[in-house]
N, C-alpha and C. Protein backbone atom coordinates (compact mmCIF):
# COMPACT_ATOMS: atom_id res chain seq x y z
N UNK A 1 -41.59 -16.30 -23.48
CA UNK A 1 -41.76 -17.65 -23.94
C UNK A 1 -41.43 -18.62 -22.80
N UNK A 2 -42.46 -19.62 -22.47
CA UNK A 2 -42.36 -20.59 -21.42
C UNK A 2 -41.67 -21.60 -22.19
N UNK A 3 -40.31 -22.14 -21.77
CA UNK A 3 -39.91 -23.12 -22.16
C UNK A 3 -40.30 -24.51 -20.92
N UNK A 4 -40.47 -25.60 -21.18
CA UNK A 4 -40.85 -26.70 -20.27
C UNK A 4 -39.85 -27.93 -20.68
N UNK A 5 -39.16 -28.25 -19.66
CA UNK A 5 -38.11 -29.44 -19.54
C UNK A 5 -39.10 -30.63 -19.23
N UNK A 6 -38.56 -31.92 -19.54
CA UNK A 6 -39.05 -32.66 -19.32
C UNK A 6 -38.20 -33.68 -18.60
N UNK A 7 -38.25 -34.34 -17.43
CA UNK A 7 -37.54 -35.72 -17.21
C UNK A 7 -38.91 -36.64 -16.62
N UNK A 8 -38.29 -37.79 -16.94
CA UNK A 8 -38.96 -39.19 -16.33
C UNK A 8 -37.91 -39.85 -15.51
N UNK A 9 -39.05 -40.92 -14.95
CA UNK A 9 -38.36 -41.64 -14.07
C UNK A 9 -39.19 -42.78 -14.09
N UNK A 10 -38.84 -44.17 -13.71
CA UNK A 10 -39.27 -45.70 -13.45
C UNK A 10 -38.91 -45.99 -11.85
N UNK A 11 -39.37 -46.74 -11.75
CA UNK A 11 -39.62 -47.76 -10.43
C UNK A 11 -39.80 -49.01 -10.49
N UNK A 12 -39.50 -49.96 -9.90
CA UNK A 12 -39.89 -51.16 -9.67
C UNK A 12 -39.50 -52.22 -8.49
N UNK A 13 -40.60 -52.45 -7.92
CA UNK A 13 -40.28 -53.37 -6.63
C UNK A 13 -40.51 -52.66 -5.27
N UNK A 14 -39.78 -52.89 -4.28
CA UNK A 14 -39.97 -52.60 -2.85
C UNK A 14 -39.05 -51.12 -3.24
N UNK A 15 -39.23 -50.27 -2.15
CA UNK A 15 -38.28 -49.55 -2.35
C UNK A 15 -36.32 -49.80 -1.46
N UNK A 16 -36.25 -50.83 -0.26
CA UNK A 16 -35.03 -51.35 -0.47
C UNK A 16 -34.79 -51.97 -1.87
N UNK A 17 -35.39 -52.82 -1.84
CA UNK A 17 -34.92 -53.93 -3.01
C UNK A 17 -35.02 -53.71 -4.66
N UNK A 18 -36.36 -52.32 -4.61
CA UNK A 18 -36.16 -52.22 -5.93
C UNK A 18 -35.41 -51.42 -6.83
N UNK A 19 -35.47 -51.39 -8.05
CA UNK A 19 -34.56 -49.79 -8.29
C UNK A 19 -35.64 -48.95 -9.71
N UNK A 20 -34.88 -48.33 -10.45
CA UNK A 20 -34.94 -47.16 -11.53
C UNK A 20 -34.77 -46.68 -11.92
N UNK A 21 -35.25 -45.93 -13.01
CA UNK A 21 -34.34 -44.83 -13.77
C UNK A 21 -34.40 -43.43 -13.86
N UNK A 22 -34.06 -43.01 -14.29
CA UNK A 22 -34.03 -41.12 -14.25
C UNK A 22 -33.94 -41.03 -16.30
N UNK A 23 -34.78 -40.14 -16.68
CA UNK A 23 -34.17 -39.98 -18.18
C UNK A 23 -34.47 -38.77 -18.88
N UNK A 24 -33.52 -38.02 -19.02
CA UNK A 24 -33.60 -36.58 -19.66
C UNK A 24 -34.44 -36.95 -21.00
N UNK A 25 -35.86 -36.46 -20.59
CA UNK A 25 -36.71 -36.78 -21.59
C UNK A 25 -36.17 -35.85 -22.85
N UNK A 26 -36.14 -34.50 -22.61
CA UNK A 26 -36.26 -33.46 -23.63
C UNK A 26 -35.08 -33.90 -24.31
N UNK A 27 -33.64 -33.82 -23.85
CA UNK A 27 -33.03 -33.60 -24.63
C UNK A 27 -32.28 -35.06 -25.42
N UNK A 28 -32.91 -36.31 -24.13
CA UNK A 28 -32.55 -37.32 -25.35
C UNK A 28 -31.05 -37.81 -24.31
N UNK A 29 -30.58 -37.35 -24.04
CA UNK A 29 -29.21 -37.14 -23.10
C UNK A 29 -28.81 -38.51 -22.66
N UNK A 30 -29.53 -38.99 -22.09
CA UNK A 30 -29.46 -40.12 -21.44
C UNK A 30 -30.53 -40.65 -20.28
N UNK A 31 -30.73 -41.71 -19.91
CA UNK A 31 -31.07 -42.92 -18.99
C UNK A 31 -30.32 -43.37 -17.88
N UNK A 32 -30.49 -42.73 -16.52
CA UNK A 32 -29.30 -43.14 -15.46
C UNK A 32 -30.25 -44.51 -14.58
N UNK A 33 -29.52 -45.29 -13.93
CA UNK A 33 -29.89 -46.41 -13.65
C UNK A 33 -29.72 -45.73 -11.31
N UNK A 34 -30.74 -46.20 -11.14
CA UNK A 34 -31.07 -45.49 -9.75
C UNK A 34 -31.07 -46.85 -8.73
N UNK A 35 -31.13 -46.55 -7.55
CA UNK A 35 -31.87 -47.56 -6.26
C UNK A 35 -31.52 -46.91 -4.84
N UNK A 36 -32.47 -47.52 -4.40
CA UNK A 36 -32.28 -46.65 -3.37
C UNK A 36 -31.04 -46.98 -2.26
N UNK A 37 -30.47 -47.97 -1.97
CA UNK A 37 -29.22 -48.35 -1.93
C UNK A 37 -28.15 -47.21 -2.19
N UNK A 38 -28.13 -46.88 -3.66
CA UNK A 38 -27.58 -46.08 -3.99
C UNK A 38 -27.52 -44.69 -3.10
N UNK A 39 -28.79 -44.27 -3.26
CA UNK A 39 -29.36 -43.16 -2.29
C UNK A 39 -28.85 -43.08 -1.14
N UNK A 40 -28.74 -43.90 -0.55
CA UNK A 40 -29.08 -44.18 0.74
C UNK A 40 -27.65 -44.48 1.52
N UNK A 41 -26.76 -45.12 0.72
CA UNK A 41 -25.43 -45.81 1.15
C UNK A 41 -24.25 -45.25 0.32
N UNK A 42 -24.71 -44.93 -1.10
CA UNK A 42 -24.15 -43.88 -1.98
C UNK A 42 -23.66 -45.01 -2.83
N UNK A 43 -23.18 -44.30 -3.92
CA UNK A 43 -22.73 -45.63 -5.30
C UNK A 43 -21.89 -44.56 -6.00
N UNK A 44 -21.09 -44.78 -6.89
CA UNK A 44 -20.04 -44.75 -7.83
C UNK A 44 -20.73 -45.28 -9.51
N UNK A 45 -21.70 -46.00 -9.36
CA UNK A 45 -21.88 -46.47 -10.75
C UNK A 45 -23.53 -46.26 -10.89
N UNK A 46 -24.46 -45.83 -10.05
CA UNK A 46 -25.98 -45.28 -10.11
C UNK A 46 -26.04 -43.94 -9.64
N UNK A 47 -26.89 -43.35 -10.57
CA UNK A 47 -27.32 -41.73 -9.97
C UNK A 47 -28.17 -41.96 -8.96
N UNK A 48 -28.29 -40.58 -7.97
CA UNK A 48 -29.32 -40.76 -7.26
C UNK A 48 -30.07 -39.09 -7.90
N UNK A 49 -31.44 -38.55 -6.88
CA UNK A 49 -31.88 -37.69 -7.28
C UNK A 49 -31.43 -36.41 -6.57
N UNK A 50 -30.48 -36.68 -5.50
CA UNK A 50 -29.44 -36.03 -5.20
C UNK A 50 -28.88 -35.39 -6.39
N UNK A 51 -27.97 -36.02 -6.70
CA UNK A 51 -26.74 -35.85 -7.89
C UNK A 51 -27.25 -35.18 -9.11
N UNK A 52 -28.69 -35.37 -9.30
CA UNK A 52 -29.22 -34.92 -10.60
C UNK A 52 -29.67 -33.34 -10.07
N UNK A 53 -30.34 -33.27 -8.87
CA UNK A 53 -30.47 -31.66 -8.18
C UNK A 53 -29.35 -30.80 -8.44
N UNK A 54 -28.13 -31.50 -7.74
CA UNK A 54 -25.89 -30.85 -7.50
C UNK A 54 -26.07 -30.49 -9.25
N UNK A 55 -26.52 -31.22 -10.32
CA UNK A 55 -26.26 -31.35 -11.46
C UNK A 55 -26.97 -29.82 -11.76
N UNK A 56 -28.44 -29.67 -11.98
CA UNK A 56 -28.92 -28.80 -12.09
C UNK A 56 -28.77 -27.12 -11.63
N UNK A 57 -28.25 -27.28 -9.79
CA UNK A 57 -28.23 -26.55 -9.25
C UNK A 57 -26.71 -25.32 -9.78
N UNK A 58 -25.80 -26.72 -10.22
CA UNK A 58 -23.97 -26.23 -10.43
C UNK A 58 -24.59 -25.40 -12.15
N UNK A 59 -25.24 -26.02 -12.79
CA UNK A 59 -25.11 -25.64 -14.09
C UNK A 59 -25.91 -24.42 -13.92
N UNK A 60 -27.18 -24.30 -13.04
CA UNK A 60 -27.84 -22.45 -13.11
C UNK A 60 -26.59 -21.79 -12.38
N UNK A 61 -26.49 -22.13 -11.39
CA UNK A 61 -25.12 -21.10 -10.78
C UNK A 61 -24.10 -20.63 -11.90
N UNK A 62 -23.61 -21.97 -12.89
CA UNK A 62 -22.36 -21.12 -13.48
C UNK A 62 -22.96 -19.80 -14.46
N UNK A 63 -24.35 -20.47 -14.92
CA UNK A 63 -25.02 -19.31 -15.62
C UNK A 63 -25.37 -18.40 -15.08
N UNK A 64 -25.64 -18.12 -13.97
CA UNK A 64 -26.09 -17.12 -13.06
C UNK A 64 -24.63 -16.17 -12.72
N UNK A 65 -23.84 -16.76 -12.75
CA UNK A 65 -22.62 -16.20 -12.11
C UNK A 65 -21.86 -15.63 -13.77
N UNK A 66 -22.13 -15.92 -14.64
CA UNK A 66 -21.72 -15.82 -16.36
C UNK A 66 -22.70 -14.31 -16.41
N UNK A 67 -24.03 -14.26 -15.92
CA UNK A 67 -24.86 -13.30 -15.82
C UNK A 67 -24.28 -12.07 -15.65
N UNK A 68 -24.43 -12.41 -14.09
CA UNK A 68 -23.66 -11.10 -13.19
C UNK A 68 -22.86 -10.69 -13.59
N UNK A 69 -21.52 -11.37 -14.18
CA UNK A 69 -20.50 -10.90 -14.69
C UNK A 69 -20.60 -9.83 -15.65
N UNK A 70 -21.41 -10.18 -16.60
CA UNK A 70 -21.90 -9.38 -17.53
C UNK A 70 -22.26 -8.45 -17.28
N UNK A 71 -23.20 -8.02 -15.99
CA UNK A 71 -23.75 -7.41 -15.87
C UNK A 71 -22.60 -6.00 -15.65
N UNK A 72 -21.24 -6.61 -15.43
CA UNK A 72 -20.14 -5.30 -14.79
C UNK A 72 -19.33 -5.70 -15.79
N UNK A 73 -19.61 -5.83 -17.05
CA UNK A 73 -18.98 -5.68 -18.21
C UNK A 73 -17.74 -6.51 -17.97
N UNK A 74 -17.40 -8.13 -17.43
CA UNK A 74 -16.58 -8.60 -17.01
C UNK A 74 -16.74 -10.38 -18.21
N UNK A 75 -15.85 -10.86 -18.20
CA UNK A 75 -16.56 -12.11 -18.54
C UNK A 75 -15.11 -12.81 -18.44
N UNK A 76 -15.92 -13.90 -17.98
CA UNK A 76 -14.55 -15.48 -17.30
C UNK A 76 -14.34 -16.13 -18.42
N UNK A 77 -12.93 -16.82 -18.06
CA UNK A 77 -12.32 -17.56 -18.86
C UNK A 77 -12.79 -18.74 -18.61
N UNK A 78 -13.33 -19.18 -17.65
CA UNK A 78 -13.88 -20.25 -16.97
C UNK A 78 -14.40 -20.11 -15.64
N UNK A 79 -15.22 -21.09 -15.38
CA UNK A 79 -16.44 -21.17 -14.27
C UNK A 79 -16.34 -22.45 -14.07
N UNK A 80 -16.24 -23.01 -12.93
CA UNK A 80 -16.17 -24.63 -12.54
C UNK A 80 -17.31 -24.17 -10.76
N UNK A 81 -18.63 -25.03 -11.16
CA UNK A 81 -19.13 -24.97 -9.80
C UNK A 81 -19.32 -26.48 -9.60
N UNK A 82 -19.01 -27.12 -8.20
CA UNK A 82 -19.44 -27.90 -7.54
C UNK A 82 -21.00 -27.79 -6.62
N UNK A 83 -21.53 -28.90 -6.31
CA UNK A 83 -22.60 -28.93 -5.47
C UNK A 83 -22.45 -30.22 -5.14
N UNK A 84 -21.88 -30.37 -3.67
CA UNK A 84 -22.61 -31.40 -2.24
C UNK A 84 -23.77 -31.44 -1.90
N UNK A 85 -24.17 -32.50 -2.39
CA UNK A 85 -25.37 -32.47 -1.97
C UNK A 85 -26.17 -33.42 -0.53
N UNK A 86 -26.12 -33.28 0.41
CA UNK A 86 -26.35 -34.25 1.90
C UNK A 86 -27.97 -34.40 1.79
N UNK A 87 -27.86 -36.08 1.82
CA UNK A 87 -28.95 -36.87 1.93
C UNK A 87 -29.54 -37.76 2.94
N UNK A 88 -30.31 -37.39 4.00
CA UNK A 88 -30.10 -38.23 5.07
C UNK A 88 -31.61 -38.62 4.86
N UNK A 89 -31.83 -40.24 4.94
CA UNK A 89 -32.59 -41.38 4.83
C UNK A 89 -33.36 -40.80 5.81
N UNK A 90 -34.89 -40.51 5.95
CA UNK A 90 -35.74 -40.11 6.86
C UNK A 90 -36.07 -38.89 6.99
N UNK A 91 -34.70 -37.44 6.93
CA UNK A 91 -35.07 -36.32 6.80
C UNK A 91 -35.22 -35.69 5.30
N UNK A 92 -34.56 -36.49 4.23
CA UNK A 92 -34.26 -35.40 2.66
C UNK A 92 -32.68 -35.10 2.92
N UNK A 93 -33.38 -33.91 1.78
CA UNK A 93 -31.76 -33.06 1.29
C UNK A 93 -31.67 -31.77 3.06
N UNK A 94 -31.00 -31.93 3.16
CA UNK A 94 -30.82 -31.27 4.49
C UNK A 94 -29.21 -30.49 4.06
N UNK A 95 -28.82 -30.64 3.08
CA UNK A 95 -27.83 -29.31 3.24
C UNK A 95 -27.11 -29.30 1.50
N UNK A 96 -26.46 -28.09 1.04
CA UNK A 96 -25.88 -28.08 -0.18
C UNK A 96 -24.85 -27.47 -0.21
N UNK A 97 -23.23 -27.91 -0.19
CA UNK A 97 -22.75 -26.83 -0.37
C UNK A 97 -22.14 -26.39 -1.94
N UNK A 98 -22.01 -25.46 -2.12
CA UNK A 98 -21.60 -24.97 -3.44
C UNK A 98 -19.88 -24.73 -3.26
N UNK A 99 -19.24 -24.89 -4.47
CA UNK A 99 -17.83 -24.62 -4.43
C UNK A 99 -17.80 -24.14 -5.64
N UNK A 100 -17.25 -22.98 -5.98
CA UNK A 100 -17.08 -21.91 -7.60
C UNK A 100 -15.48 -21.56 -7.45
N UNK A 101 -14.85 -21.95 -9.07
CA UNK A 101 -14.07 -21.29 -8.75
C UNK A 101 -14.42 -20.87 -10.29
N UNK A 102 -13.66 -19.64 -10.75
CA UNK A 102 -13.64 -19.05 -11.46
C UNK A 102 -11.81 -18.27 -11.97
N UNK A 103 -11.53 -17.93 -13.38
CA UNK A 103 -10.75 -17.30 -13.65
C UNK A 103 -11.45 -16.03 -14.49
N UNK A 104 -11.46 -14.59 -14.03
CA UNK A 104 -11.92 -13.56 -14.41
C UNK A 104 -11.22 -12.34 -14.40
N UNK A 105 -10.78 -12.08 -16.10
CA UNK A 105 -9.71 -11.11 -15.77
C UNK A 105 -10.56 -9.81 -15.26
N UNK A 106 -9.86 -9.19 -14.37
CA UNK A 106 -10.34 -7.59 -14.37
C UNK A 106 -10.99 -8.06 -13.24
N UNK A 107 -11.06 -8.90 -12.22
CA UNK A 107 -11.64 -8.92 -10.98
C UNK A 107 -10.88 -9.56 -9.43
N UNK A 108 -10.88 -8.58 -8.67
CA UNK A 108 -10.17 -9.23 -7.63
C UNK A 108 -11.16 -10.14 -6.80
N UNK A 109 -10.17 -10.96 -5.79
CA UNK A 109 -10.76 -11.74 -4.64
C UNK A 109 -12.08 -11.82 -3.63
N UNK A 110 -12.10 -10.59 -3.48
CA UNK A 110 -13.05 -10.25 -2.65
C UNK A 110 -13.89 -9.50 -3.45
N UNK A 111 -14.16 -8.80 -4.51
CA UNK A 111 -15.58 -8.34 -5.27
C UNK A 111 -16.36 -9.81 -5.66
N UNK A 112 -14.98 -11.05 -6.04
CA UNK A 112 -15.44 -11.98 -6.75
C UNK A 112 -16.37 -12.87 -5.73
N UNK A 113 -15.82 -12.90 -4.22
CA UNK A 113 -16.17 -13.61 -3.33
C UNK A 113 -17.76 -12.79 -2.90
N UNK A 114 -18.03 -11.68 -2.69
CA UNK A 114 -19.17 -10.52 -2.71
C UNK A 114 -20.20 -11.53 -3.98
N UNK A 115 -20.00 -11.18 -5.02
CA UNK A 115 -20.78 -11.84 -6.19
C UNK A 115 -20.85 -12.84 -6.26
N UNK A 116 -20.29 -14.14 -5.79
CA UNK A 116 -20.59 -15.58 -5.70
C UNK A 116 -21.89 -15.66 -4.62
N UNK A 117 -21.54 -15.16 -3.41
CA UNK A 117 -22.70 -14.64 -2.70
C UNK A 117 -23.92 -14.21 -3.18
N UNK A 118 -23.77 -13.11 -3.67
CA UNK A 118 -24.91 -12.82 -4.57
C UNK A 118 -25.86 -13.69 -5.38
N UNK A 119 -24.95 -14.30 -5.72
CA UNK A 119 -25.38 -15.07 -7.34
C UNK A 119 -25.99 -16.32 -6.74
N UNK A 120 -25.47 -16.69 -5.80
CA UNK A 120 -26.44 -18.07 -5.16
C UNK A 120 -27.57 -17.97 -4.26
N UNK A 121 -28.47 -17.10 -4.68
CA UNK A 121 -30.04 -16.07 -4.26
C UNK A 121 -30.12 -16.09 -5.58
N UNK A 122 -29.49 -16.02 -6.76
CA UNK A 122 -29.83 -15.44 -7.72
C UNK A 122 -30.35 -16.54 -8.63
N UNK A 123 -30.05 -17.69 -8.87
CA UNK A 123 -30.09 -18.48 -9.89
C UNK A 123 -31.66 -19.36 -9.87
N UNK A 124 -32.22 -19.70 -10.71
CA UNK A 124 -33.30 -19.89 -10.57
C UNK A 124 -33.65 -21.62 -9.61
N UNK A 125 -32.70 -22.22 -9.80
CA UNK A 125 -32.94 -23.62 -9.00
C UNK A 125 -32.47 -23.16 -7.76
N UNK A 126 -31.44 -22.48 -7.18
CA UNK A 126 -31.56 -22.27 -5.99
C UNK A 126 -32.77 -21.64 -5.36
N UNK A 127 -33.38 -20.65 -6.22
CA UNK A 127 -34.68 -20.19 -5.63
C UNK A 127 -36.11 -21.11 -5.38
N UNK A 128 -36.12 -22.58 -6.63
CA UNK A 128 -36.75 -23.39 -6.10
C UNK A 128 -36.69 -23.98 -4.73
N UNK A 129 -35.04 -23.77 -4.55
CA UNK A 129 -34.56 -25.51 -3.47
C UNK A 129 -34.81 -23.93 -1.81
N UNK A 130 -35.21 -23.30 -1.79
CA UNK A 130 -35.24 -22.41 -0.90
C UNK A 130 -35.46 -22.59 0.44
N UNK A 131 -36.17 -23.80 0.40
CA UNK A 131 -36.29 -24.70 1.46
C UNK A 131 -34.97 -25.53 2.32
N UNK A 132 -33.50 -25.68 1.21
CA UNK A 132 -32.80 -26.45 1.40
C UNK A 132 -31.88 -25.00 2.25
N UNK A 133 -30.82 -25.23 2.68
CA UNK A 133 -29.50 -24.39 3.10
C UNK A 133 -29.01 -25.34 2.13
N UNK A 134 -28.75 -23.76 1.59
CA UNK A 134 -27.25 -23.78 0.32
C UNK A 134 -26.10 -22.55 0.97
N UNK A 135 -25.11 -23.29 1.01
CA UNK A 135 -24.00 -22.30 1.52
C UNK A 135 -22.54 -22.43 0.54
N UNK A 136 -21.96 -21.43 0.34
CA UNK A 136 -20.84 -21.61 -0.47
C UNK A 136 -19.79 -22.26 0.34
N UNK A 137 -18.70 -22.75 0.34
CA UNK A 137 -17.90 -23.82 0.61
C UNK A 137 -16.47 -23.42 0.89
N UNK A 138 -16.45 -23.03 -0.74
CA UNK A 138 -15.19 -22.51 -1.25
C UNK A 138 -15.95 -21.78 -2.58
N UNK A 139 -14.52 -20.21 -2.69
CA UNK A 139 -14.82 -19.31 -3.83
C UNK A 139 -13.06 -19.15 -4.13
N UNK A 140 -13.21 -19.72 -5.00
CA UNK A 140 -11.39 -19.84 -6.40
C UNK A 140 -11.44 -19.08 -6.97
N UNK A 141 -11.23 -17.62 -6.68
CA UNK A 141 -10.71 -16.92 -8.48
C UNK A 141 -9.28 -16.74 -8.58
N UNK A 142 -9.05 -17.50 -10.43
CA UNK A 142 -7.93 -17.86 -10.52
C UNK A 142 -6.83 -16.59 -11.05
């Protein structure tokens, strides 16, 4: 079964001067308020399409990494992933890093650090962004 997400987005004006929105069509979620300013110089109170990628990219990883686990009959008490996402005006997304930490009983440091590896090849938005360097950062198991 093909499931299909939906988001939109608006525009208006120059692209310094103008701005827009981002809006999780499917699920209703919300309407983030954009510009390129934002983008570009960074903001605290507008998304950019940065932040909505880090957004996407952290949430397949923790599932991807919830996966694997499974897969060795293991399962976390928690999963916290970060994604940096670097935006440079002229070139794009030019780098991502990922930060996971995890608490997983029944797994040490280094199998866990092996499988974070793994798992970020594995998840399906990283395999879109394939173009980007995604590198892990930091790996926490608690």
């Amino acid at each position: 079964m093909t499931v299909i997400s939906t988001a939109t987005a608006t525009w208006s004006g120059t692209l310094p001067e103008g701005s827009g929105t981002a809006t999780l069509a499917t699920s209703g979620l919300g309407t983030f308020s954009t510009s390129w300013k934002a983008r570009s110089e960074g903001s605290i109170s507008l998304t950019t399409p940065e932040e909505l990628v880090g957004a996407a990219l952290s949430a397949c990883y923790a599932m991807a990494m919830s996966h694997a686990l499974g897969g060795k009959d293991l399962v976390a008490t928690a999963i916290e992933v970060r994604a940096n996402v670097s935006f440079v005006p002229g070139e794009g997304i030019t780098h991502i890093g990922l930060s996971v930490a995890a608490d997983v009983p029944g797994l040490g440091g280094a199998d866990f650090a092996a499988l974070a590896e793994e798992v970020k090849g594995a998840c399906p938005v990283s395999q879109a962004l394939a173009g980007t360097a995604i590198e892990l950062e930091e790996v926490t198991l608690a």
